[in-house]
PDB file of N, CA and C in Angstrom:
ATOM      1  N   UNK A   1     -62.485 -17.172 212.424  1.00  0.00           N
ATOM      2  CA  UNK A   1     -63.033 -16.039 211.712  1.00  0.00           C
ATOM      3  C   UNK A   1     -62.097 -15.582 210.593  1.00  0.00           C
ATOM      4  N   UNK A   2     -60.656 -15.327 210.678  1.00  0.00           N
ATOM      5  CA  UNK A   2     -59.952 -15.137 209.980  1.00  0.00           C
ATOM      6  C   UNK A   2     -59.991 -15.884 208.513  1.00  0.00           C
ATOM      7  N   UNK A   3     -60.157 -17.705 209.198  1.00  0.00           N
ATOM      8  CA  UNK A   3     -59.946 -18.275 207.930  1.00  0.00           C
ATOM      9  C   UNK A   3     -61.313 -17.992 207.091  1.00  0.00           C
ATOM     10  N   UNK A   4     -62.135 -17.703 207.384  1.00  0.00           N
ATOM     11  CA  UNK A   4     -63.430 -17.206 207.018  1.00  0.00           C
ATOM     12  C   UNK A   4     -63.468 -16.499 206.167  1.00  0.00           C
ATOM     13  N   UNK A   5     -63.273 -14.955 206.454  1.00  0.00           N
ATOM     14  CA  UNK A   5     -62.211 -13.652 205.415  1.00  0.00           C
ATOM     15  C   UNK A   5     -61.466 -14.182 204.024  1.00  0.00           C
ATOM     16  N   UNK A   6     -60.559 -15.304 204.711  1.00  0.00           N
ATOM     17  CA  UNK A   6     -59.564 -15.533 203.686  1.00  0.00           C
ATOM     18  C   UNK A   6     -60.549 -16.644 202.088  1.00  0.00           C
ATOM     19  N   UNK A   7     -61.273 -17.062 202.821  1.00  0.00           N
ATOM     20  CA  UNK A   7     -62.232 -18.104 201.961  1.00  0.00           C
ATOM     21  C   UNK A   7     -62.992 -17.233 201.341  1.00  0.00           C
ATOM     22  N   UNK A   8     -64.025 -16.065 201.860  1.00  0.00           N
ATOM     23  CA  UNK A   8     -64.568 -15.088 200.963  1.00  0.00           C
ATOM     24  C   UNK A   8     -64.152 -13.996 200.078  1.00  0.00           C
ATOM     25  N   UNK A   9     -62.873 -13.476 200.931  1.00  0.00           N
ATOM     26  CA  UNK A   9     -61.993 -12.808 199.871  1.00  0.00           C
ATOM     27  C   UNK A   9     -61.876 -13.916 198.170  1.00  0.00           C
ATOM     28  N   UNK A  10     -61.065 -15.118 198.494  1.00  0.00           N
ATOM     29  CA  UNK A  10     -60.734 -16.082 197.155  1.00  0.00           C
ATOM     30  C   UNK A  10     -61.870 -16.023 196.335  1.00  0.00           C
ATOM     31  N   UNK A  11     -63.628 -16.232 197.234  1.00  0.00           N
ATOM     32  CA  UNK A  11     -64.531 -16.424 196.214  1.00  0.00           C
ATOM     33  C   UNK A  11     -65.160 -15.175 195.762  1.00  0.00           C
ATOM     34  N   UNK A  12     -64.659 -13.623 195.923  1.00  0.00           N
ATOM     35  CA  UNK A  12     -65.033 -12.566 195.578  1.00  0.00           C
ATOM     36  C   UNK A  12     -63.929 -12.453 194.437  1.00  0.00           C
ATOM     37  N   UNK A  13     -62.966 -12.697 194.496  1.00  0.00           N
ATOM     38  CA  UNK A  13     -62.034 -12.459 193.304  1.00  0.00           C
ATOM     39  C   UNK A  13     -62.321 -13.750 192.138  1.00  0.00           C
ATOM     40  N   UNK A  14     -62.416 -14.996 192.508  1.00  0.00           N
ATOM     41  CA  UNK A  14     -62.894 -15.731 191.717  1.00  0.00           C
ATOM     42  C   UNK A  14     -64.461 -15.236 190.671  1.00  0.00           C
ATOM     43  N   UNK A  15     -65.403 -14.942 191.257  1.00  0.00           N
ATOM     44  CA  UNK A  15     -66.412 -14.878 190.905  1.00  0.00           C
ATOM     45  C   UNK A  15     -66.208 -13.191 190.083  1.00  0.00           C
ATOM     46  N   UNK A  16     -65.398 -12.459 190.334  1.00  0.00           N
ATOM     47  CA  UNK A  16     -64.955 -11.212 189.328  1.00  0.00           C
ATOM     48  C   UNK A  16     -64.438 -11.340 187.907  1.00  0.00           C
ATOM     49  N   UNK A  17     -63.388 -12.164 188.528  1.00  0.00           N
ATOM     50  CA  UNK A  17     -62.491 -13.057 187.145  1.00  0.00           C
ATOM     51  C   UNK A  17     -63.555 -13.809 185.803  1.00  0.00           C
ATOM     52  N   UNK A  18     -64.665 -14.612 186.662  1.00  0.00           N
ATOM     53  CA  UNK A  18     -65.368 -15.557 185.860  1.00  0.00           C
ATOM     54  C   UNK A  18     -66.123 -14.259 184.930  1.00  0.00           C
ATOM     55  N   UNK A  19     -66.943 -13.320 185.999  1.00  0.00           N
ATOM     56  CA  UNK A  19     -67.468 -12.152 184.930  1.00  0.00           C
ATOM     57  C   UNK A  19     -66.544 -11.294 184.135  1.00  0.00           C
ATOM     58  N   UNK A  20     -65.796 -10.979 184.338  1.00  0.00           N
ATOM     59  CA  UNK A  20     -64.576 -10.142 183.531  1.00  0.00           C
ATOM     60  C   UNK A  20     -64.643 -11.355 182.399  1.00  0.00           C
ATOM     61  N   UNK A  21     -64.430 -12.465 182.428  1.00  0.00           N
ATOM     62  CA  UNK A  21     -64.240 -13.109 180.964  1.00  0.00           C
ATOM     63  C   UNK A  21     -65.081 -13.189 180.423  1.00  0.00           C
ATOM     64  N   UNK A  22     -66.565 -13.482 180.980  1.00  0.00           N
ATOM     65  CA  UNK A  22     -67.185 -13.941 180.134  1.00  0.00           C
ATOM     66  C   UNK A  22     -67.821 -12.875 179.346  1.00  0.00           C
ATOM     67  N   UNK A  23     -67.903 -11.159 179.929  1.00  0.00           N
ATOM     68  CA  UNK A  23     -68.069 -10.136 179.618  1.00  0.00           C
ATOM     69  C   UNK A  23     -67.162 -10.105 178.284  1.00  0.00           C
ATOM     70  N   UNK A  24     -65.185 -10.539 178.824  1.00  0.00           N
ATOM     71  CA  UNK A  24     -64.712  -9.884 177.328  1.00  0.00           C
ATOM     72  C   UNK A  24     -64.942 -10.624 176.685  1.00  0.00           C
ATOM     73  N   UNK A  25     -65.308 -12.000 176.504  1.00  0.00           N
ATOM     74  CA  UNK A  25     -64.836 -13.222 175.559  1.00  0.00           C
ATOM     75  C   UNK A  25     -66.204 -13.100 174.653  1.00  0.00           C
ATOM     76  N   UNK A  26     -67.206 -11.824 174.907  1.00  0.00           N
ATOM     77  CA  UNK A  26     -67.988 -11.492 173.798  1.00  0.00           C
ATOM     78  C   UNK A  26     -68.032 -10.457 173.190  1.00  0.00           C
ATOM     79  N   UNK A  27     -67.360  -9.598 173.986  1.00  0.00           N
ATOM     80  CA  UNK A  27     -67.009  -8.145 173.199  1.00  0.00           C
ATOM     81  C   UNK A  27     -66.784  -8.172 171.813  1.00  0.00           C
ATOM     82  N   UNK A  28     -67.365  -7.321 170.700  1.00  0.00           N
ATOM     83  CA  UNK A  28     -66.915  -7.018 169.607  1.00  0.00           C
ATOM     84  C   UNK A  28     -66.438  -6.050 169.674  1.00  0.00           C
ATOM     85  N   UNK A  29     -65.364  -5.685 168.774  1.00  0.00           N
ATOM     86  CA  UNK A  29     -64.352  -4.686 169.073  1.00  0.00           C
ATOM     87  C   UNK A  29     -64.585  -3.912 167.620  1.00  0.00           C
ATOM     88  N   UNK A  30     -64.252  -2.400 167.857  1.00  0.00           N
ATOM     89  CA  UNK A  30     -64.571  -1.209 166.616  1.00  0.00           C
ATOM     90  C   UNK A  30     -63.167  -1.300 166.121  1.00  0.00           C
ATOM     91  N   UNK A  31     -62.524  -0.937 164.705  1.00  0.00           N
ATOM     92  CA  UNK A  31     -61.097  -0.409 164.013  1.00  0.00           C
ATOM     93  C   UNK A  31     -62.223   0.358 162.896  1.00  0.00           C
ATOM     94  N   UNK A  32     -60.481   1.461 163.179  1.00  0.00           N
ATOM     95  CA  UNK A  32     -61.224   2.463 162.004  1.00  0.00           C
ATOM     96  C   UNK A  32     -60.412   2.588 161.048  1.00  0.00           C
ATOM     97  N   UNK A  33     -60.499   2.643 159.728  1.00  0.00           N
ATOM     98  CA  UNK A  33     -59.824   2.885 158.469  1.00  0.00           C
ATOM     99  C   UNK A  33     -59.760   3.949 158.163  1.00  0.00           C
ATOM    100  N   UNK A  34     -59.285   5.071 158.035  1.00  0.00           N
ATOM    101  CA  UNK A  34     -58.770   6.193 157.150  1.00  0.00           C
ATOM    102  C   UNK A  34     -59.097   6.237 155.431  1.00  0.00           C
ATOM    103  N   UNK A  35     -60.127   7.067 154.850  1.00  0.00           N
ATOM    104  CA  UNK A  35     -60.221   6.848 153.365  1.00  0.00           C
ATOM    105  C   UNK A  35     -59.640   8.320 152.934  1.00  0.00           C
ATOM    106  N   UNK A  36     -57.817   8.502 152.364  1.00  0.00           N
ATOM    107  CA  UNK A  36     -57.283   9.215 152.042  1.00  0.00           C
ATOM    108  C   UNK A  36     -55.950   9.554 153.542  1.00  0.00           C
ATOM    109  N   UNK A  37     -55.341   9.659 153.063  1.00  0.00           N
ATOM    110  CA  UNK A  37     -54.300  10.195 154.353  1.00  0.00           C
ATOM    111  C   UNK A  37     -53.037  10.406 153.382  1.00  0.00           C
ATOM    112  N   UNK A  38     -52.561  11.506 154.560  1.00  0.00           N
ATOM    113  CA  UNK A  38     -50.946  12.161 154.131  1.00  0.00           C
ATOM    114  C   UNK A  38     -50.781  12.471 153.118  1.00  0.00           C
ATOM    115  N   UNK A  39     -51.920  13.015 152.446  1.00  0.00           N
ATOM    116  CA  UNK A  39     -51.972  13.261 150.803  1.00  0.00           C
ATOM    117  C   UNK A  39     -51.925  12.451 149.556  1.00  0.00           C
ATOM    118  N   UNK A  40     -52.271  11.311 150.401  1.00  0.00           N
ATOM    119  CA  UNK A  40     -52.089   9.929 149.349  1.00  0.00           C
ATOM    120  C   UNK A  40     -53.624   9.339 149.118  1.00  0.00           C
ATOM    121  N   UNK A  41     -54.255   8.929 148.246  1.00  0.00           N
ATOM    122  CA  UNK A  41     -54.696   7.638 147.645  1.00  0.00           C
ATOM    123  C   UNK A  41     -55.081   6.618 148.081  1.00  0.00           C
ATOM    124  N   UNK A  42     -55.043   6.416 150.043  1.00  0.00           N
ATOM    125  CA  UNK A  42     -55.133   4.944 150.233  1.00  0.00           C
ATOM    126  C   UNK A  42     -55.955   4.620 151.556  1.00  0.00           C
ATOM    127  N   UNK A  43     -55.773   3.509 151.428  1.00  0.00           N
ATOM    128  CA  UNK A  43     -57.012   3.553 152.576  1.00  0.00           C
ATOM    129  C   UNK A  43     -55.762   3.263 153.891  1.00  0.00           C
ATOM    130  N   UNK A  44     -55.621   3.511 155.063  1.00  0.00           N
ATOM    131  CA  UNK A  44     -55.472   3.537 156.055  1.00  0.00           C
ATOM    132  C   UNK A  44     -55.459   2.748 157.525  1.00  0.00           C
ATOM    133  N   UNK A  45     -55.223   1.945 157.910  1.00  0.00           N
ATOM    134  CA  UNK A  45     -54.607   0.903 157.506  1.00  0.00           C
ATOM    135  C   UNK A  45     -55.364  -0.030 156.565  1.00  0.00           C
ATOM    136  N   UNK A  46     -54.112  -0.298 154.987  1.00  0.00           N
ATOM    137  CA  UNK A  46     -54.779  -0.797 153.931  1.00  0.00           C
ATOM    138  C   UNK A  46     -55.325  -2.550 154.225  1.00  0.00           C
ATOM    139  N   UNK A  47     -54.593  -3.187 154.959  1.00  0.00           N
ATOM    140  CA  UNK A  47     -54.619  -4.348 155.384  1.00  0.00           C
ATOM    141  C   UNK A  47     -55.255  -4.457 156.798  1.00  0.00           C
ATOM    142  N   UNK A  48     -56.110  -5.197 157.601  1.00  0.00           N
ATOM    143  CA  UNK A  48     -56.040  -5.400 159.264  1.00  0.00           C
ATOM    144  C   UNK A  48     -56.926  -7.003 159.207  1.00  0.00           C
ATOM    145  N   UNK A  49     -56.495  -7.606 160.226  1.00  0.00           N
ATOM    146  CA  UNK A  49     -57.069  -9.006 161.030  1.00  0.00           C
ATOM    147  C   UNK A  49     -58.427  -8.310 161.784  1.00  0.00           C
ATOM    148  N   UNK A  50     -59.312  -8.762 162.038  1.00  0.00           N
ATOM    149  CA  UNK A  50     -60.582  -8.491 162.810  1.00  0.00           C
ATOM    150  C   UNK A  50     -61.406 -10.249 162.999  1.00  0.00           C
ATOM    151  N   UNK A  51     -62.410  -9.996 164.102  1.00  0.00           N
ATOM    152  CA  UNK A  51     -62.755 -11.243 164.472  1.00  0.00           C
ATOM    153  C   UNK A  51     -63.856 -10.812 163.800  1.00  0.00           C
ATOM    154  N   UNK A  52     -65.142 -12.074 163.859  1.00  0.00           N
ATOM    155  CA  UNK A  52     -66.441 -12.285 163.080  1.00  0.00           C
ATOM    156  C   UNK A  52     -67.310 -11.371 164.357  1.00  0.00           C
ATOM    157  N   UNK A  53     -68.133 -10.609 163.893  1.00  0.00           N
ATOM    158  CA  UNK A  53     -68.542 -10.121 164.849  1.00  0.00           C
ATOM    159  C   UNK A  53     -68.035  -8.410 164.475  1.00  0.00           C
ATOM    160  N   UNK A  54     -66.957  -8.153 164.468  1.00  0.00           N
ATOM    161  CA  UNK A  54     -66.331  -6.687 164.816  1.00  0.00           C
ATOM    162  C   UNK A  54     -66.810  -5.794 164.001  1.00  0.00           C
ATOM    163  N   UNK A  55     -66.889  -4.648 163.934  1.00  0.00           N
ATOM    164  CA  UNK A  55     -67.377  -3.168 163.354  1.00  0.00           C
ATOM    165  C   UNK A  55     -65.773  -2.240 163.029  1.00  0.00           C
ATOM    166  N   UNK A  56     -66.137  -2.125 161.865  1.00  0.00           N
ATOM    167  CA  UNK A  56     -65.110  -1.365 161.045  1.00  0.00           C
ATOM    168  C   UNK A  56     -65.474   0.020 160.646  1.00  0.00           C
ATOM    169  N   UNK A  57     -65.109   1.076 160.809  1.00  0.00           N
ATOM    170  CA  UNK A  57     -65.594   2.559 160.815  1.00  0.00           C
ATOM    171  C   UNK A  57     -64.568   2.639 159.769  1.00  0.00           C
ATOM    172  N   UNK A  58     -65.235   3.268 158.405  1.00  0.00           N
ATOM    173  CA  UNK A  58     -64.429   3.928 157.736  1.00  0.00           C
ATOM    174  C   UNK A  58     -64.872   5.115 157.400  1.00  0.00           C
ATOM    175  N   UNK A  59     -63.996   6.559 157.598  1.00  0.00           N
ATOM    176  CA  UNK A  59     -63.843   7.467 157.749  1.00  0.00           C
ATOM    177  C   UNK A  59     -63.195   8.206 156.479  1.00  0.00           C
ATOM    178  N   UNK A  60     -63.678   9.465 156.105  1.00  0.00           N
ATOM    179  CA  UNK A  60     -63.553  10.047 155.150  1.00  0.00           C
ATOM    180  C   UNK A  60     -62.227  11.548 155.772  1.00  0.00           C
ATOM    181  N   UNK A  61     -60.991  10.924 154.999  1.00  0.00           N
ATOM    182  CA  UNK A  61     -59.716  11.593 155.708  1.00  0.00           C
ATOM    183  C   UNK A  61     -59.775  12.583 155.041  1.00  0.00           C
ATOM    184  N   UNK A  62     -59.316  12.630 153.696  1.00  0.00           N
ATOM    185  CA  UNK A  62     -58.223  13.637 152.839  1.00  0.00           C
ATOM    186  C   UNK A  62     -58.601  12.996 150.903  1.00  0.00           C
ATOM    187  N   UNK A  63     -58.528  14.182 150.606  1.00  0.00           N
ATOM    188  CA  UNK A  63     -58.660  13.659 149.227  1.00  0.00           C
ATOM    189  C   UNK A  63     -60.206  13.078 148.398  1.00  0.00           C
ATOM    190  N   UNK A  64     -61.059  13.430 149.410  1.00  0.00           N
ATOM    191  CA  UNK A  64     -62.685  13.075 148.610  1.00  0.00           C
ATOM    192  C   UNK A  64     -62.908  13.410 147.054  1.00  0.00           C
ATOM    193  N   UNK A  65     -64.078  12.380 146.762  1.00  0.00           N
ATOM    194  CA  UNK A  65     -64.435  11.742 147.433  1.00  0.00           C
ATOM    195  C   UNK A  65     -64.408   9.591 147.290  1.00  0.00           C
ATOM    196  N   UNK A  66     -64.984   9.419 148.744  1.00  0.00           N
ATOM    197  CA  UNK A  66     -64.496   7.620 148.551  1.00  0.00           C
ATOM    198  C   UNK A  66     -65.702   7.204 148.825  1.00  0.00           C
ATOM    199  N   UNK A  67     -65.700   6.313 148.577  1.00  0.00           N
ATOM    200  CA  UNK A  67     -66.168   4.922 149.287  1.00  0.00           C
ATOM    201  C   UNK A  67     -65.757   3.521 149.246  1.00  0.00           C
ATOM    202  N   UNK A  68     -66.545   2.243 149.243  1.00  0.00           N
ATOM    203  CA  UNK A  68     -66.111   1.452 150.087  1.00  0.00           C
ATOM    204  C   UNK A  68     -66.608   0.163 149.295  1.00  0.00           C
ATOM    205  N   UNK A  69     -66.131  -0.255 148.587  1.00  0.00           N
ATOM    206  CA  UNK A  69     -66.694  -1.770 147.868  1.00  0.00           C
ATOM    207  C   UNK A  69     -65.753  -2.707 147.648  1.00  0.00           C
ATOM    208  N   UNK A  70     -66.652  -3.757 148.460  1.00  0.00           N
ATOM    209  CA  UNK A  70     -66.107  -5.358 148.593  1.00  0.00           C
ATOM    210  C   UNK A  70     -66.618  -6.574 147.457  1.00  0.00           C
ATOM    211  N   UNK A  71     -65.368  -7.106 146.848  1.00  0.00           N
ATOM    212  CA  UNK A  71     -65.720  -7.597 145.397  1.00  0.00           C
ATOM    213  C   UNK A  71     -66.637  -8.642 146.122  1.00  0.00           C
ATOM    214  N   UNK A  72     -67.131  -8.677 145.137  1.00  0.00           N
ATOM    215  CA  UNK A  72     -68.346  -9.955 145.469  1.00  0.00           C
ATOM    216  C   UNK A  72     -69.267 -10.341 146.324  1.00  0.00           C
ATOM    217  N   UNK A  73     -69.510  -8.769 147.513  1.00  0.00           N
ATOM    218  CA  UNK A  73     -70.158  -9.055 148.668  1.00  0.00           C
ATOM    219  C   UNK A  73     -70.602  -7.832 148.904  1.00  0.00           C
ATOM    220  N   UNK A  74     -71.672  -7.662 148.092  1.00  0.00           N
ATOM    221  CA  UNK A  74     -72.372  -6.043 148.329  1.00  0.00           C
ATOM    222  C   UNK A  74     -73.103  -6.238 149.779  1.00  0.00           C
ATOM    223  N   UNK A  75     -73.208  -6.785 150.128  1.00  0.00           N
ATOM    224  CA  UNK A  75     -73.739  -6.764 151.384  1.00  0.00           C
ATOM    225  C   UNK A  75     -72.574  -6.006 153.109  1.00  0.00           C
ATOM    226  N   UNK A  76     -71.800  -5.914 152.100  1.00  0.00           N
ATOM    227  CA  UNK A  76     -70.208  -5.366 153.341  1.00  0.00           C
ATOM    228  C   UNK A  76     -69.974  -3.200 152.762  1.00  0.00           C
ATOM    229  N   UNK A  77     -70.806  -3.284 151.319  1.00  0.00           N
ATOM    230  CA  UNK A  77     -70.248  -2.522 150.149  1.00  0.00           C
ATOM    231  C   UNK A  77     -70.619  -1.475 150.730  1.00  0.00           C
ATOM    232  N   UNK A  78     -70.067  -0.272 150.679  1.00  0.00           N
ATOM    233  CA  UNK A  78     -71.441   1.433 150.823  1.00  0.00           C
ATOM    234  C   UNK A  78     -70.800   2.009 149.515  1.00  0.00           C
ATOM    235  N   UNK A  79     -71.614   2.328 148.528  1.00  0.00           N
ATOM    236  CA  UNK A  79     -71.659   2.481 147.345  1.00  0.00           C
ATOM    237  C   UNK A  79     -71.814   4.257 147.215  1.00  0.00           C
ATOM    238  N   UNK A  80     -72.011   4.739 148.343  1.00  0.00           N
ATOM    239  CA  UNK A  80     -72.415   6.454 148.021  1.00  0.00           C
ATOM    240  C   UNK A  80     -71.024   6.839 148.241  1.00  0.00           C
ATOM    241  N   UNK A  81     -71.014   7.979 147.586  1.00  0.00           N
ATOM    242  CA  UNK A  81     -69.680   8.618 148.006  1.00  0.00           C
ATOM    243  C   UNK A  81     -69.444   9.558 149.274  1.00  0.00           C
ATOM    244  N   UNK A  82     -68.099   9.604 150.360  1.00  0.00           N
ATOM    245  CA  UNK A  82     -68.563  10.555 151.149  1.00  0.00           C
ATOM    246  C   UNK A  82     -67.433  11.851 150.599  1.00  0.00           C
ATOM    247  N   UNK A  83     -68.294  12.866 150.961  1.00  0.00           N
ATOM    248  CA  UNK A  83     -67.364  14.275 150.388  1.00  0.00           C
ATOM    249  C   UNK A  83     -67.205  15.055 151.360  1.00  0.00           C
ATOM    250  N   UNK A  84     -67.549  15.132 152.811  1.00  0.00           N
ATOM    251  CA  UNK A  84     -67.363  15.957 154.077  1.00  0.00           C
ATOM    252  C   UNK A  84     -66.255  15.137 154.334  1.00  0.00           C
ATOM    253  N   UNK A  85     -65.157  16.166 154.924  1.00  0.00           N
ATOM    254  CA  UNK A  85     -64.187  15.519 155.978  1.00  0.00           C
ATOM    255  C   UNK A  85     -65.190  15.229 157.228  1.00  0.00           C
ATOM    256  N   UNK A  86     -64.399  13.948 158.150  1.00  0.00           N
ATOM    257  CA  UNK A  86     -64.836  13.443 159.154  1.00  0.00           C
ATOM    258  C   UNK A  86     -66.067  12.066 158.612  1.00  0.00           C
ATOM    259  N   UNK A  87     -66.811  12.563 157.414  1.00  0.00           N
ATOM    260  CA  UNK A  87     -68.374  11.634 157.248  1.00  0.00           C
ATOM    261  C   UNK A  87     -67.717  10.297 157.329  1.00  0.00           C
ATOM    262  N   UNK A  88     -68.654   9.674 157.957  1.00  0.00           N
ATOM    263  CA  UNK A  88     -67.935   7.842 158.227  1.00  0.00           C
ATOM    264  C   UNK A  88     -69.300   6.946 158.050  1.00  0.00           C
ATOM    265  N   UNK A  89     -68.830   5.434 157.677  1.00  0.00           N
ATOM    266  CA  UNK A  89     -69.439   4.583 157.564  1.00  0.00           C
ATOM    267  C   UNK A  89     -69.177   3.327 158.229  1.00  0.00           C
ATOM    268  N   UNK A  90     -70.322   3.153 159.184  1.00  0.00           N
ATOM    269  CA  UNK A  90     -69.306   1.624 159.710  1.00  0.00           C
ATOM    270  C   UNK A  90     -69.987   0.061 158.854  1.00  0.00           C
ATOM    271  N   UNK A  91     -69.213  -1.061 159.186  1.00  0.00           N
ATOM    272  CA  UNK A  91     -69.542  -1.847 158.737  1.00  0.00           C
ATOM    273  C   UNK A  91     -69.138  -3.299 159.685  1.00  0.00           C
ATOM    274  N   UNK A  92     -70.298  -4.219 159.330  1.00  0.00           N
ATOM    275  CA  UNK A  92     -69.738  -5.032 160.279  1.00  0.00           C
ATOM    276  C   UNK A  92     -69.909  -6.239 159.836  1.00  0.00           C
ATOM    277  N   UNK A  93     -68.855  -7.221 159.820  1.00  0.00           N
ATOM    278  CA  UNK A  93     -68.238  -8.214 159.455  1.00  0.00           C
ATOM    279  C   UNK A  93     -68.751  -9.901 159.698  1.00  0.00           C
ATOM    280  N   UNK A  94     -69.665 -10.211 159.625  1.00  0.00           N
ATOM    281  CA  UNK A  94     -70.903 -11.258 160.470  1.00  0.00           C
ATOM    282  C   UNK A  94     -70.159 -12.398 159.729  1.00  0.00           C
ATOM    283  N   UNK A  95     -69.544 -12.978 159.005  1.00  0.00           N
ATOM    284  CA  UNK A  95     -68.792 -13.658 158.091  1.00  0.00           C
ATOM    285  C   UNK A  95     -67.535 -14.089 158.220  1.00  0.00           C
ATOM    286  N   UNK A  96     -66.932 -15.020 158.640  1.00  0.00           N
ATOM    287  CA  UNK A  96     -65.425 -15.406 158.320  1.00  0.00           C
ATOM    288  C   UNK A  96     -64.748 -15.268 157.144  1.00  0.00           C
ATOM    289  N   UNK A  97     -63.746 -14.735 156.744  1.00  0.00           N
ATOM    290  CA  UNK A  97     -63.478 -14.538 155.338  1.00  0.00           C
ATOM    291  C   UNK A  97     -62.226 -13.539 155.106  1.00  0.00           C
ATOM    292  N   UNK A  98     -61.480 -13.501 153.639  1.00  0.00           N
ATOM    293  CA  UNK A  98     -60.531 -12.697 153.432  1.00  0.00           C
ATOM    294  C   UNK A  98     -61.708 -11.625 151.991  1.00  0.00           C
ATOM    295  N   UNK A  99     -61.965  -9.921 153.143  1.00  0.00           N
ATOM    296  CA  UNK A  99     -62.569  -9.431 152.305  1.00  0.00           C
ATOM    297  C   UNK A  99     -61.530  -8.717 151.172  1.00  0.00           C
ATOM    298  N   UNK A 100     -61.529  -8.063 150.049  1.00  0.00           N
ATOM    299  CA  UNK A 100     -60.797  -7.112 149.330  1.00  0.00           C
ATOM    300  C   UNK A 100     -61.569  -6.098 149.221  1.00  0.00           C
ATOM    301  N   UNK A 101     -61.590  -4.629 149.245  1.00  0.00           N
ATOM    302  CA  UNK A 101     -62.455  -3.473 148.918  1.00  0.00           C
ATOM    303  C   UNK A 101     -61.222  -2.675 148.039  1.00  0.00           C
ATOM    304  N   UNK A 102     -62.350  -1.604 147.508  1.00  0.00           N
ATOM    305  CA  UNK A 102     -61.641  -0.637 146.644  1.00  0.00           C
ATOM    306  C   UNK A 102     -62.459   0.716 147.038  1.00  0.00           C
ATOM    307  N   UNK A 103     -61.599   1.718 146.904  1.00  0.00           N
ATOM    308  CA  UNK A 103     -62.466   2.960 146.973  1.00  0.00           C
ATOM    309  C   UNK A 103     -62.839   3.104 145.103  1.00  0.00           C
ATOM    310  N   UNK A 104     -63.774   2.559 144.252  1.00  0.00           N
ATOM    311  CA  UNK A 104     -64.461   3.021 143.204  1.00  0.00           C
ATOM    312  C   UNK A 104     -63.770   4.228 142.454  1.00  0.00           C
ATOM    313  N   UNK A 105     -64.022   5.540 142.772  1.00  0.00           N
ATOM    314  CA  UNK A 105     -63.437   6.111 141.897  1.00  0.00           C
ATOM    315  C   UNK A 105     -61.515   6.522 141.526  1.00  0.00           C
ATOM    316  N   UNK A 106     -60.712   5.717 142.752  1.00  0.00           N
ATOM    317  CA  UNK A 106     -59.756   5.764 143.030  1.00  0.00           C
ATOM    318  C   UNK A 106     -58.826   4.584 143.281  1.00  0.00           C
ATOM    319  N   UNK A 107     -59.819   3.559 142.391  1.00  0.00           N
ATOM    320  CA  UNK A 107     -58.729   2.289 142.826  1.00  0.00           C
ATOM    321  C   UNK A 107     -57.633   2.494 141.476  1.00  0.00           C
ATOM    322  N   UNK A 108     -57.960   2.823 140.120  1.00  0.00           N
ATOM    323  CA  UNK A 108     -56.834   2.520 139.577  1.00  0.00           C
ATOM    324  C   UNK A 108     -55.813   3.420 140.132  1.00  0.00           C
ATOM    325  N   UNK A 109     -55.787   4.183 141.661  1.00  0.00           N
ATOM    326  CA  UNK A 109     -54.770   4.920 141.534  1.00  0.00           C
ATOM    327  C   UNK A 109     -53.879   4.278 142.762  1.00  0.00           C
ATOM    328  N   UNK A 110     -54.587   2.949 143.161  1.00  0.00           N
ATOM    329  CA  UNK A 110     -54.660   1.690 144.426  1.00  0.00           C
ATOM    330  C   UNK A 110     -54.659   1.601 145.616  1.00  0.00           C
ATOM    331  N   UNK A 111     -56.066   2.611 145.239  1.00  0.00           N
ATOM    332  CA  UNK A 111     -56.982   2.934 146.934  1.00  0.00           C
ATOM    333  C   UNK A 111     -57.595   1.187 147.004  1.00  0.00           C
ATOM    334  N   UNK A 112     -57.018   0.319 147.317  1.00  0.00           N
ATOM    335  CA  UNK A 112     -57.202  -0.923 147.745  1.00  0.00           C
ATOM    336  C   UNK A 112     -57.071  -1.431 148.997  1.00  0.00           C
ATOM    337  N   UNK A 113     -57.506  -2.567 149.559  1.00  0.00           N
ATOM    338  CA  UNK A 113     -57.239  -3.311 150.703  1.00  0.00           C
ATOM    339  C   UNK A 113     -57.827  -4.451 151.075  1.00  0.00           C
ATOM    340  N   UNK A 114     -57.614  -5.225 152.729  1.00  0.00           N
ATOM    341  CA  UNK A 114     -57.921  -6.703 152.430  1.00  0.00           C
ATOM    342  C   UNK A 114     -58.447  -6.713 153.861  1.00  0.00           C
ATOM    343  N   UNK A 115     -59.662  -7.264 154.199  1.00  0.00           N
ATOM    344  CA  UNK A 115     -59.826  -7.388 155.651  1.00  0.00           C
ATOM    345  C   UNK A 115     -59.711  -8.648 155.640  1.00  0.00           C
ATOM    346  N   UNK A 116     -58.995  -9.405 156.875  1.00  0.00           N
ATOM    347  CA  UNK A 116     -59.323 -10.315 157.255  1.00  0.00           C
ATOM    348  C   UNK A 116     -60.285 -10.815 158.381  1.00  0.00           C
ATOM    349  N   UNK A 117     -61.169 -11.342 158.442  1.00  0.00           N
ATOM    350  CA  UNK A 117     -62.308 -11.936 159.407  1.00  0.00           C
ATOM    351  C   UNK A 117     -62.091 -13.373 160.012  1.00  0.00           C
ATOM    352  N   UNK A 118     -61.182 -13.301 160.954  1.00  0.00           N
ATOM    353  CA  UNK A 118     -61.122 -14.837 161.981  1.00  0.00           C
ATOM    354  C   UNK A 118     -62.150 -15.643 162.767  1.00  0.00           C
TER     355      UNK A 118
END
């Protein structure tokens, strides 16, 4: 009987493990960008890695107003401006690729950045 226990215990933890992965190994994961911070001009983190799949929230910090355009891929772009603190836009990344965006009315001041999509 014992060894019994010990055989169903292994295949209750086995069979947890197999769902725990296959659950995370599809997860898309959210990052959020900051548009304005610490009294500066920039986007927040200006650079980040993200997988194909993931959702990017960008958020309207300090300093309105921004938005959000990716050269050559209006399809990533939100072109309105936001002027409430907190107003956010997410976006999501279906594409492998090194994106660049600008906040429009504030890049010559080099509200810039670069997503990467793995």
């Amino acid at each position: 009987m014992k060894e019994f226990l010990n055989w169903s215990k292994r295949c209750v933890v086995v069979c947890v493990l197999l769902v725990f992965c296959f659950f995370w190994g599809s997860t898309a994961y959210a990052v959020e960008i900051l548009m304005g911070n610490e009294g500066m001009l920039v986007f927040e983190p200006c650079e980040l890695t993200i997988a194909v799949g993931d959702t990017v929230t960008f958020r309207n910090n300090e300093l309105p107003p921004h938005n959000m355009m990716v050269a050559d891929h209006p399809e990533y772009s939100h072109s309105d401006l936001a002027f409430a603190p907190g107003e956010s836009f997410d976006v999501t990344f279906d594409k492998a690729g090194d994106y660049r965006f600008q906040c429009d009315p504030h890049a010559g001041a080099g509200m810039i950045g670069v997503i990467h999509v793995e």
